[in-house]
Protein backbone atom coordinates (compact mmCIF):
# COMPACT_ATOMS: atom_id res chain seq x y z
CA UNK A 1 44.01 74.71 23.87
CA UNK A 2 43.63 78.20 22.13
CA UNK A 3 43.26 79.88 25.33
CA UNK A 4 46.66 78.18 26.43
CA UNK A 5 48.52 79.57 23.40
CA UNK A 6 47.29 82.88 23.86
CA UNK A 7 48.35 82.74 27.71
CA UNK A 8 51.59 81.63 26.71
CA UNK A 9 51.95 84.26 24.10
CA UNK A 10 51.40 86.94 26.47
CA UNK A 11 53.88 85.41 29.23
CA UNK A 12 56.63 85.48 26.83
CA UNK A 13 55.33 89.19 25.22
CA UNK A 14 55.69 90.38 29.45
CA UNK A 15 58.60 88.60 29.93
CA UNK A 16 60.18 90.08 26.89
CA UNK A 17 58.89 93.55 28.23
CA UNK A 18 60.96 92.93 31.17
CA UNK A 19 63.87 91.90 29.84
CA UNK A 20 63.78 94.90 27.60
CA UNK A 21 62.70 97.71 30.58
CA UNK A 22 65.49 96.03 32.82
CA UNK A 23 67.98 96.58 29.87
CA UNK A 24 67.23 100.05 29.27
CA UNK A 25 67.92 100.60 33.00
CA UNK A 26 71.41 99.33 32.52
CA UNK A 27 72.14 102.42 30.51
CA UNK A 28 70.59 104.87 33.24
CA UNK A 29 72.49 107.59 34.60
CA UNK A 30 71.64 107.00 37.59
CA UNK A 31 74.11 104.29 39.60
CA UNK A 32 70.61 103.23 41.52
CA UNK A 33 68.81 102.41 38.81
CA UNK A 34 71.74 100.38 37.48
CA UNK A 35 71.89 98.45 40.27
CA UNK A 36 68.31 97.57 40.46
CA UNK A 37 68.38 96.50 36.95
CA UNK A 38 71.88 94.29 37.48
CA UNK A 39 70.24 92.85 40.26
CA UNK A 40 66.92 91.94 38.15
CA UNK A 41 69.30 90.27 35.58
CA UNK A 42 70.53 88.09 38.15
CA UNK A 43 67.18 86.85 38.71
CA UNK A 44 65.36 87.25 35.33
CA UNK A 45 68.28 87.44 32.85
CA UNK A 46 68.62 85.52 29.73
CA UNK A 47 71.20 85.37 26.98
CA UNK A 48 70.06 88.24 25.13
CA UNK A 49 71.56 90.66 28.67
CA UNK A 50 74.81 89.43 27.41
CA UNK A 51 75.67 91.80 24.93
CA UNK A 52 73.99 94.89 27.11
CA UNK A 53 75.97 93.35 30.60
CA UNK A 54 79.64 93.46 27.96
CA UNK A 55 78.96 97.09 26.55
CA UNK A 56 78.37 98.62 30.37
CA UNK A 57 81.28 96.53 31.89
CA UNK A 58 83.84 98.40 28.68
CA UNK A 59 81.71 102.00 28.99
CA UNK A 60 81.45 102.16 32.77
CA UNK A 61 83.89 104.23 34.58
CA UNK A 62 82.29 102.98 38.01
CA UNK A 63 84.04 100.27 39.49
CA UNK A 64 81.18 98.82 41.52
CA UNK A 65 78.99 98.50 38.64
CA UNK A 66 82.42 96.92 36.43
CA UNK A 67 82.83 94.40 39.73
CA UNK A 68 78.96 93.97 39.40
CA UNK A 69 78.72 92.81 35.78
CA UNK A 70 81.30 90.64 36.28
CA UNK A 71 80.14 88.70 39.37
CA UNK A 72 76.98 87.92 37.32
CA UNK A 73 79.20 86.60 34.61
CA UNK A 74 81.16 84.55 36.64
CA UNK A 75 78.51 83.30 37.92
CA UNK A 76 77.03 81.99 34.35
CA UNK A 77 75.86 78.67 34.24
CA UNK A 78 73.79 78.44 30.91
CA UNK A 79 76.09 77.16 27.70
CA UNK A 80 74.36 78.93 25.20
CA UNK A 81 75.81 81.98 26.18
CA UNK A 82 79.11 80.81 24.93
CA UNK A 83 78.96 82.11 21.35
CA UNK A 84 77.88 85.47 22.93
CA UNK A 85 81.40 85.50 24.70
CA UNK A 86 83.16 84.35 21.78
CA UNK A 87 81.73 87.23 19.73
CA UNK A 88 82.78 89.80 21.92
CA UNK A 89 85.99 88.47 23.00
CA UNK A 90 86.85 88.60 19.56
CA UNK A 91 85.24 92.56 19.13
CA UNK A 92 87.90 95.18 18.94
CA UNK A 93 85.42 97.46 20.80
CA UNK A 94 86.02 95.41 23.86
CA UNK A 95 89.70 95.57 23.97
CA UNK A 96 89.53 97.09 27.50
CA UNK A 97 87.84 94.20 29.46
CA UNK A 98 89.63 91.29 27.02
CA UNK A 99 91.08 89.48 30.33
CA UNK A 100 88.16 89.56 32.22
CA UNK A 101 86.19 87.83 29.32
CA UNK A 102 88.53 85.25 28.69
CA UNK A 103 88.16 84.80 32.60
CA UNK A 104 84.64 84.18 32.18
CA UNK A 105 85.59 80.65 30.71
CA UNK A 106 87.12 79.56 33.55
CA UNK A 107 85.18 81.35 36.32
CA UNK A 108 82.09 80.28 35.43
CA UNK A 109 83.33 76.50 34.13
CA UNK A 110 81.45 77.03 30.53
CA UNK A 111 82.96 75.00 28.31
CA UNK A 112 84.83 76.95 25.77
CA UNK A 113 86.47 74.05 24.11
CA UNK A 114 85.07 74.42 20.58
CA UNK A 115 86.77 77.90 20.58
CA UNK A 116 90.13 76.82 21.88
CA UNK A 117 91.70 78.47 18.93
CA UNK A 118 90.19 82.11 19.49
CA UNK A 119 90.90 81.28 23.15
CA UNK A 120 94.89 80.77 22.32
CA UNK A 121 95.08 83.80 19.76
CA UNK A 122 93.70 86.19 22.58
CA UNK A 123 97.40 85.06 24.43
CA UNK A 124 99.07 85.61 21.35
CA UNK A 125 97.78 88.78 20.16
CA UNK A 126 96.53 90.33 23.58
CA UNK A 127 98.79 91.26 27.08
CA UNK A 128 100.42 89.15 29.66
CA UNK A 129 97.19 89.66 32.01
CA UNK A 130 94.93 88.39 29.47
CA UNK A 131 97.79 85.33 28.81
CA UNK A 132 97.31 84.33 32.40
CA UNK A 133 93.73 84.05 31.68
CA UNK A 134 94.04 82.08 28.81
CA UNK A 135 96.22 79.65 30.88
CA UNK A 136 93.83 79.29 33.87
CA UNK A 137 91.21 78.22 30.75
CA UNK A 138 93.53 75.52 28.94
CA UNK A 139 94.28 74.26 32.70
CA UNK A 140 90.93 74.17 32.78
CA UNK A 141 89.80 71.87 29.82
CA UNK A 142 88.75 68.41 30.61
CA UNK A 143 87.69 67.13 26.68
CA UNK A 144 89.57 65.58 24.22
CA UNK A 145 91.02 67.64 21.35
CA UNK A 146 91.37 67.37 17.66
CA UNK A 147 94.93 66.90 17.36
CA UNK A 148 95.17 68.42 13.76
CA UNK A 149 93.80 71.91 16.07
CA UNK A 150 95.97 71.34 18.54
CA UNK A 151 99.24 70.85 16.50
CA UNK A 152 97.88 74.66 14.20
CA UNK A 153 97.82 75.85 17.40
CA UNK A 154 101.69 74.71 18.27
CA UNK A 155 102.65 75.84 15.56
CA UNK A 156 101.25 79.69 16.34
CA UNK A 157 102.55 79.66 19.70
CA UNK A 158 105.83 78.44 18.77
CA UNK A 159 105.95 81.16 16.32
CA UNK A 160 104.88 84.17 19.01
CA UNK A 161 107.26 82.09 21.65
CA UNK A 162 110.15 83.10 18.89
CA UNK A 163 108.96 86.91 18.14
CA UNK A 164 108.31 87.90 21.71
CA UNK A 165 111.10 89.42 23.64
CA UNK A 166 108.95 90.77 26.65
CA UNK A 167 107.95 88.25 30.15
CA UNK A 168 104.96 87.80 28.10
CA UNK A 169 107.56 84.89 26.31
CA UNK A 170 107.87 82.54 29.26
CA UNK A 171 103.75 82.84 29.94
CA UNK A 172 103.42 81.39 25.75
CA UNK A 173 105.82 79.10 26.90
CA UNK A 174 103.65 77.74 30.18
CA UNK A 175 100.70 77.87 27.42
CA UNK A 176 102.87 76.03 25.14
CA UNK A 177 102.87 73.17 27.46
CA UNK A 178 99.37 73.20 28.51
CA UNK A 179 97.85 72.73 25.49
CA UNK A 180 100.78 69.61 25.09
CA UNK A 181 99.08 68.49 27.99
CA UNK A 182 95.56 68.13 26.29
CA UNK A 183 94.17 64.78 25.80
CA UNK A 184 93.95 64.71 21.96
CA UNK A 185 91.70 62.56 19.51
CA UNK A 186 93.68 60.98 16.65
């Protein structure tokens, strides 16, 4: 039995190694090595190359790499990894790949219904192209919703609705009526 814990011990130490060596290779120089590394998070990657996978897709000027990163995040199938997303959707530093975060939601089909609100705000606050993200999300949504949420969230998109003069109105409108369209829990 102590031999066992000892084994085990020393999988997880290697696989940690791993995890680590392949992360360091995301932030080679050298487009090769990038690849090999995206391609071992595919197959060995865990929530902690979610973080490391966001910072290359906002600091990477290649666009294979960018298109890369995100087919391994559409392609997300473990919930955990929600919060991750939620924490860097809602990071400043990753203003520049907003739409294609949101997009993970709905790409993927991880359920982002606890954060429905930071979902809606990134419409409100963010551009149309992240908007129509947000949409495809809320069209998305198969739970059932707090309604006192639901009507705070009204409430801010009616407000936005009435201060936007750009195209970007009509898309807050469509949201508008999606989240209407929620089933809600009274």
């Amino acid at each position: 039995m102590y031999e066992l814990f000892i084994y085990d011990t020393m999988a997880i130490t290697k696989i940690d190694n791993r995890l680590k060596n392949i992360i360091t290779d995301l932030y080679s120089s050298d487009n090769k090595t990038v690849f090999t590394a995206l391609k071992q998070i595919r197959k060995h990657g865990k929530r902690e190359a979610i973080t490391p996978l966001v910072e290359l897709l906002c600091s990477s000027t290649n666009e294979e790499v960018k298109n890369e990163i995100a087919a391994i995040l559409f392609d997300l199938k473990d919930q955990t990894v929600v919060e991750d997303l939620i924490i860097a959707l809602e990071n400043e530093k990753y203003k520049s790949e907003k739409a294609t975060l949101v997009s993970i939601f709905w790409q993927s089909s991880l359920d982002s219904s606890e954060h429905i609100s930071t979902i809606v705000r990134q419409a409100i606050t963010e551009n149309y192209i992240v908007g129509i993200e947000v949409l495809s999300v809320i069209d998305n949504y198969e739970t059932t919703f707090q309604e006192t949420e639901i009507e705070d969230l009204k409430f801010d998109l009616d407000e936005a609705i009435q201060a936007e003069e750009t195209e970007k109105r009509d898309l807050l409108i469509s949201i508008r009526l999606a989240i209407d369209a929620l089933n809600l829990e009274f």
